[in-house]
Protein backbone atom coordinates (compact mmCIF):
# COMPACT_ATOMS: atom_id res chain seq x y z
CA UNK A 1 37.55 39.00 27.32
CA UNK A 2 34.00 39.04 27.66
CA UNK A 3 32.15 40.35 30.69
CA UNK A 4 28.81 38.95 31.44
CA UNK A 5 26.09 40.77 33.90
CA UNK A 6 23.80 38.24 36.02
CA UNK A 7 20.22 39.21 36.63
CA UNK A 8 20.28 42.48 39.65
CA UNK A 9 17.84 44.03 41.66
CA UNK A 10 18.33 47.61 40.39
CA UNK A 11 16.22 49.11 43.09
CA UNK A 12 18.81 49.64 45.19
CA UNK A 13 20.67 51.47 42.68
CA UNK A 14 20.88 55.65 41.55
CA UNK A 15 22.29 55.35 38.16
CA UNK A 16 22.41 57.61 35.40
CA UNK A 17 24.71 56.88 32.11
CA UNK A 18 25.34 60.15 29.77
CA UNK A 19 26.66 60.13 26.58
CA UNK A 20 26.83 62.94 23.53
CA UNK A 21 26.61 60.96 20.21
CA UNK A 22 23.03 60.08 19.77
CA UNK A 23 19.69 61.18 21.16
CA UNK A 24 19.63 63.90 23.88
CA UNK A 25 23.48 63.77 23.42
CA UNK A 26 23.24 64.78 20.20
CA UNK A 27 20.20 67.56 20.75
CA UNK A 28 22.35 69.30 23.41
CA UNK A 29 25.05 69.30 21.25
CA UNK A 30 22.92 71.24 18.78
CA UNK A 31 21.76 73.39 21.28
CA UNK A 32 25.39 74.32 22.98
CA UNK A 33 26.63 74.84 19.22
CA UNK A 34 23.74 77.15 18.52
CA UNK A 35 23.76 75.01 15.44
CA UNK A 36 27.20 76.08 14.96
CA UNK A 37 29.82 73.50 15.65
CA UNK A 38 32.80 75.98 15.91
CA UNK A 39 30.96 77.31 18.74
CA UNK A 40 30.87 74.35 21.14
CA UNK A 41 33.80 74.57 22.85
CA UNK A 42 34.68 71.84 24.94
CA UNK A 43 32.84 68.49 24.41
CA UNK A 44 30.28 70.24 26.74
CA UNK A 45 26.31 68.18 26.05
CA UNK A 46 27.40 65.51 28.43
CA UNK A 47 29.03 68.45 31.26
CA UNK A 48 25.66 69.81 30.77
CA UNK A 49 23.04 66.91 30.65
CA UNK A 50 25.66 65.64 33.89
CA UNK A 51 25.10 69.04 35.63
CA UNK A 52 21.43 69.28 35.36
CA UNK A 53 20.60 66.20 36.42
CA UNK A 54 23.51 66.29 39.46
CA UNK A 55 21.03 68.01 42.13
CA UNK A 56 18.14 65.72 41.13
CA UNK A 57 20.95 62.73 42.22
CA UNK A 58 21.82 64.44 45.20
CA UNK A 59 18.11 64.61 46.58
CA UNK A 60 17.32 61.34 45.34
CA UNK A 61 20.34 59.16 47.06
CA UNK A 62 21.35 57.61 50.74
CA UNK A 63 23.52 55.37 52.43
CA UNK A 64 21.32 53.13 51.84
CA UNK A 65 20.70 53.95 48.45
CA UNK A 66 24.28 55.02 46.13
CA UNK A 67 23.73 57.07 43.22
CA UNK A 68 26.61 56.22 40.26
CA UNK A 69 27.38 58.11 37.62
CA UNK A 70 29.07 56.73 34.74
CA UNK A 71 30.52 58.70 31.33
CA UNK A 72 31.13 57.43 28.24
CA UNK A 73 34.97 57.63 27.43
CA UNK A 74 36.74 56.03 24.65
CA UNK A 75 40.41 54.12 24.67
CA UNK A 76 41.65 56.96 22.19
CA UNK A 77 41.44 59.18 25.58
CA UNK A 78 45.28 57.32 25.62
CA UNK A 79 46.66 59.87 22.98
CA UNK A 80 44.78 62.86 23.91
CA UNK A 81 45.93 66.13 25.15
CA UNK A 82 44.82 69.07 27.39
CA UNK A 83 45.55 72.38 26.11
CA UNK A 84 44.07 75.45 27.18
CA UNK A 85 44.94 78.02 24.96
CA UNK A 86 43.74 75.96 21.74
CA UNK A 87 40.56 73.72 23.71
CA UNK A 88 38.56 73.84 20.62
CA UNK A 89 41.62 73.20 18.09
CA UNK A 90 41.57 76.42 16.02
CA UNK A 91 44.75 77.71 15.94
CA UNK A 92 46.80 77.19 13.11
CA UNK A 93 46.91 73.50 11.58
CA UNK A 94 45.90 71.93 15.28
CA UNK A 95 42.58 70.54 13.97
CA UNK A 96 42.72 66.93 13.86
CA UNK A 97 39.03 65.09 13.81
CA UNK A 98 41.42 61.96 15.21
CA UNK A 99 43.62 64.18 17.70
CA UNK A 100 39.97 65.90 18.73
CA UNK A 101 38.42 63.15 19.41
CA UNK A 102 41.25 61.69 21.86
CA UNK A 103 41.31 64.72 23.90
CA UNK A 104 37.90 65.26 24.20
CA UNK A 105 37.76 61.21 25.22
CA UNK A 106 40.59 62.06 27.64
CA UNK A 107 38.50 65.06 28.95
CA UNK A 108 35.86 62.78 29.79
CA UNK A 109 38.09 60.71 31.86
CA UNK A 110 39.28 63.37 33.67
CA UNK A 111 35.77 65.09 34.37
CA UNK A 112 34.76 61.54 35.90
CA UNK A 113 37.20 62.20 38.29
CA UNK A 114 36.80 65.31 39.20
CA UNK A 115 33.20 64.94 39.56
CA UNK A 116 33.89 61.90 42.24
CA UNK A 117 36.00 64.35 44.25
CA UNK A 118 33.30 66.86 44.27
CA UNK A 119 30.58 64.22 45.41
CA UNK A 120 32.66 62.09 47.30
CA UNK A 121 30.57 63.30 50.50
CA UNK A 122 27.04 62.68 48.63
CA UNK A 123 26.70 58.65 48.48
CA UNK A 124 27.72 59.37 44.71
CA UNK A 125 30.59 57.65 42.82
CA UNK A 126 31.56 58.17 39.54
CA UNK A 127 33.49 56.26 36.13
CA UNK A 128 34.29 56.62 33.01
CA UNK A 129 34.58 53.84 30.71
CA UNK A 130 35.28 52.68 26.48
CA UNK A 131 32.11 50.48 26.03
CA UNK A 132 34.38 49.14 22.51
CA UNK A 133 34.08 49.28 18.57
CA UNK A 134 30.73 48.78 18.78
CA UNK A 135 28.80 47.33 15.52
CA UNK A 136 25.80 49.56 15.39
CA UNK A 137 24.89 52.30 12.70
CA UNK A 138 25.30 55.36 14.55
CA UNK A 139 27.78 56.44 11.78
CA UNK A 140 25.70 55.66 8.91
CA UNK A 141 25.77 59.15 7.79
CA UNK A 142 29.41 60.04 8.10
CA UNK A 143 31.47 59.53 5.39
CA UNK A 144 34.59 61.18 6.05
CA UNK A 145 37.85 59.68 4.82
CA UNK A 146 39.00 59.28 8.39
CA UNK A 147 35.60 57.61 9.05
CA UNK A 148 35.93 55.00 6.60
CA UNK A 149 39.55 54.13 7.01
CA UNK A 150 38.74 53.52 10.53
CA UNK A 151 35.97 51.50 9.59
CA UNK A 152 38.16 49.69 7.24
CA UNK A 153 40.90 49.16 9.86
CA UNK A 154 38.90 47.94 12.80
CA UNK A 155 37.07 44.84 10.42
CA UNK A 156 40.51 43.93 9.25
CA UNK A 157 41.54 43.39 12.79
CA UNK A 158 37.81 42.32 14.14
CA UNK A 159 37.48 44.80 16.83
CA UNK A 160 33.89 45.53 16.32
CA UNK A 161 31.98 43.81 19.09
CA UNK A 162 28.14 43.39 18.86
CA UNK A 163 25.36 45.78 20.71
CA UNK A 164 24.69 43.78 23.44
CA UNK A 165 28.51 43.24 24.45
CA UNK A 166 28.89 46.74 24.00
CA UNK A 167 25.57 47.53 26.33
CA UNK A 168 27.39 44.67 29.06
CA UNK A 169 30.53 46.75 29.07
CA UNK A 170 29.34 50.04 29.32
CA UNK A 171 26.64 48.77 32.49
CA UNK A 172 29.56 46.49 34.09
CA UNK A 173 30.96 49.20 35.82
CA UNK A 174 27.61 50.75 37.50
CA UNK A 175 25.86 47.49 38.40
CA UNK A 176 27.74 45.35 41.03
CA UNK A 177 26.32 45.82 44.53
CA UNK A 178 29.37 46.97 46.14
CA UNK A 179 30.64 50.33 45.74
CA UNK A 180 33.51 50.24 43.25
CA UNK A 181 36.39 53.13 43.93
CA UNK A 182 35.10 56.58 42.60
CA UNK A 183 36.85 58.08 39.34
CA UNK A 184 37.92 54.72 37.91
CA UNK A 185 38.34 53.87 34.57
CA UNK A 186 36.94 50.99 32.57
CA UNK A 187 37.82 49.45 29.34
CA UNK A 188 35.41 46.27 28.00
CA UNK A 189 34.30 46.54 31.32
CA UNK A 190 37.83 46.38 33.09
CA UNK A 191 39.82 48.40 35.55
CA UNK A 192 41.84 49.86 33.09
CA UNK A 193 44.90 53.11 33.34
CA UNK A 194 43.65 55.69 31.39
CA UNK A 195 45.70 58.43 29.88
CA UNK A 196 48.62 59.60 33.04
CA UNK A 197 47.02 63.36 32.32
CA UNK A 198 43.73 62.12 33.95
CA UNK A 199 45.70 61.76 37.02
CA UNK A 200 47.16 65.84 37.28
CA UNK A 201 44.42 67.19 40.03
CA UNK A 202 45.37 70.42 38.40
CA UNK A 203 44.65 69.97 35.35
CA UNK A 204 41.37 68.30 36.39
CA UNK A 205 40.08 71.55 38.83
CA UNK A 206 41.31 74.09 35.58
CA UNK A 207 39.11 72.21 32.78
CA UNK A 208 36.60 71.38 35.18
CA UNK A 209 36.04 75.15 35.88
CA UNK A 210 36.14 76.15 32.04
CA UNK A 211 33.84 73.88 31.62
CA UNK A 212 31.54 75.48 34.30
CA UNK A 213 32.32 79.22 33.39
CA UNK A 214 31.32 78.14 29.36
CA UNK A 215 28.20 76.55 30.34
CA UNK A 216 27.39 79.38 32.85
CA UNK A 217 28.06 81.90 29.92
CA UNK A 218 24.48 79.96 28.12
CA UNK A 219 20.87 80.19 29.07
CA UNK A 220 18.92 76.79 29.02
CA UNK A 221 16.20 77.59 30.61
CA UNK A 222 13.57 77.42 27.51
CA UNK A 223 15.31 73.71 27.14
CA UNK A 224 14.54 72.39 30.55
């Protein structure tokens, strides 16, 4: 199903859209890794590039004027898991570039969440959403097995959906006038369940703070 935007008046709007695969996503991640990827622990750039901008948002919204905040998620967040002894998958055979990348999609679900708790007094509500198998080539330079059996899989099915649907899906959630529930999740730009861990408010507080406490552990100050 396709979901269509109309033309809106975004000056009435706070918005800010964070992602960690390209561009300043992809920088940060560089920077949290110290170049190293078995250093980043946690799928931290868009935490961080969320947290620095968060007081800017604060200052900058009213009543009058709603700030949203929406992360980029995935529909593999369905078969991810939390676990806090083994975050970063190192122990034993754990590591799983497929199983890693549906936990750290399900950790952006549940961060959404959180975050709309935490702001729910500060005109700010937040979402997560899976923009879909979008045909661009941000991948053009990975050619792991796993990436080209998924490649293979999703044009034998046609899931791949062009740019500009996937741009409509990923803005569908942040653009209506009225103020959508905070924390939701969105898939092709539907109110969709995400994965029932995104739902434990324990859970949520417990990665939430390791989150923090890793990111507090850095200095960015020279990258500000």
């Amino acid at each position: 199903m396709s979901v269509r935007l109309d033309r809106l008046d975004l000056s009435k709007h706070v918005i800010i859209l964070t992602g960690a695969t390209d561009g300043i996503g992809k920088d940060m991640a560089r920077i949290l890794a110290g170049f190293n990827p078995k250093r980043l622990v946690l799928p931290a750039p868009q935490f961080l590039l969320t947290l620095l901008l968060l007081d800017t948002i604060k200052k900058s919204v009213s009543a009058e004027l709603p700030g949203k905040i929406a992360l980029t998620s995935s529909e593999a967040n369905q078969f991810g898991e939390i676990d806090f002894d083994n975050l970063n998958l190192e122990k034993g055979n754990y590591w799983n570039p497929i199983k890693a990348y549906g936990n750290t999609k399900l950790m952006n679900v549940i961060v959404a969440k959180e975050l709309g708790r935490l702001v729910q007094d500060d005109n700010i509500t937040t979402y997560s959403l899976h923009p879909g198998v979008i045909q661009t080539n941000i991948g053009h330079l990975n050619y792991t097995i796993s990436n080209v059996l998924f490649n293979i899989f999703v044009s034998i099915l046609r899931l791949k959906i062009s740019s500009e649907q996937g741009a409509m899906n990923t803005l569908y959630p942040i653009f209506p006038l009225e103020i959508k529930e905070t924390g939701k999740y969105y898939n092709l730009g539907i109110e969709h369940e995400p994965n029932k861990i995104a739902y434990d408010q324990e859970i949520a507080k417990k990665l939430w703070d390791e989150k923090k406490n890793f990111i507090e552990t850095l200095n960015f100050k020279q990258y500000r």
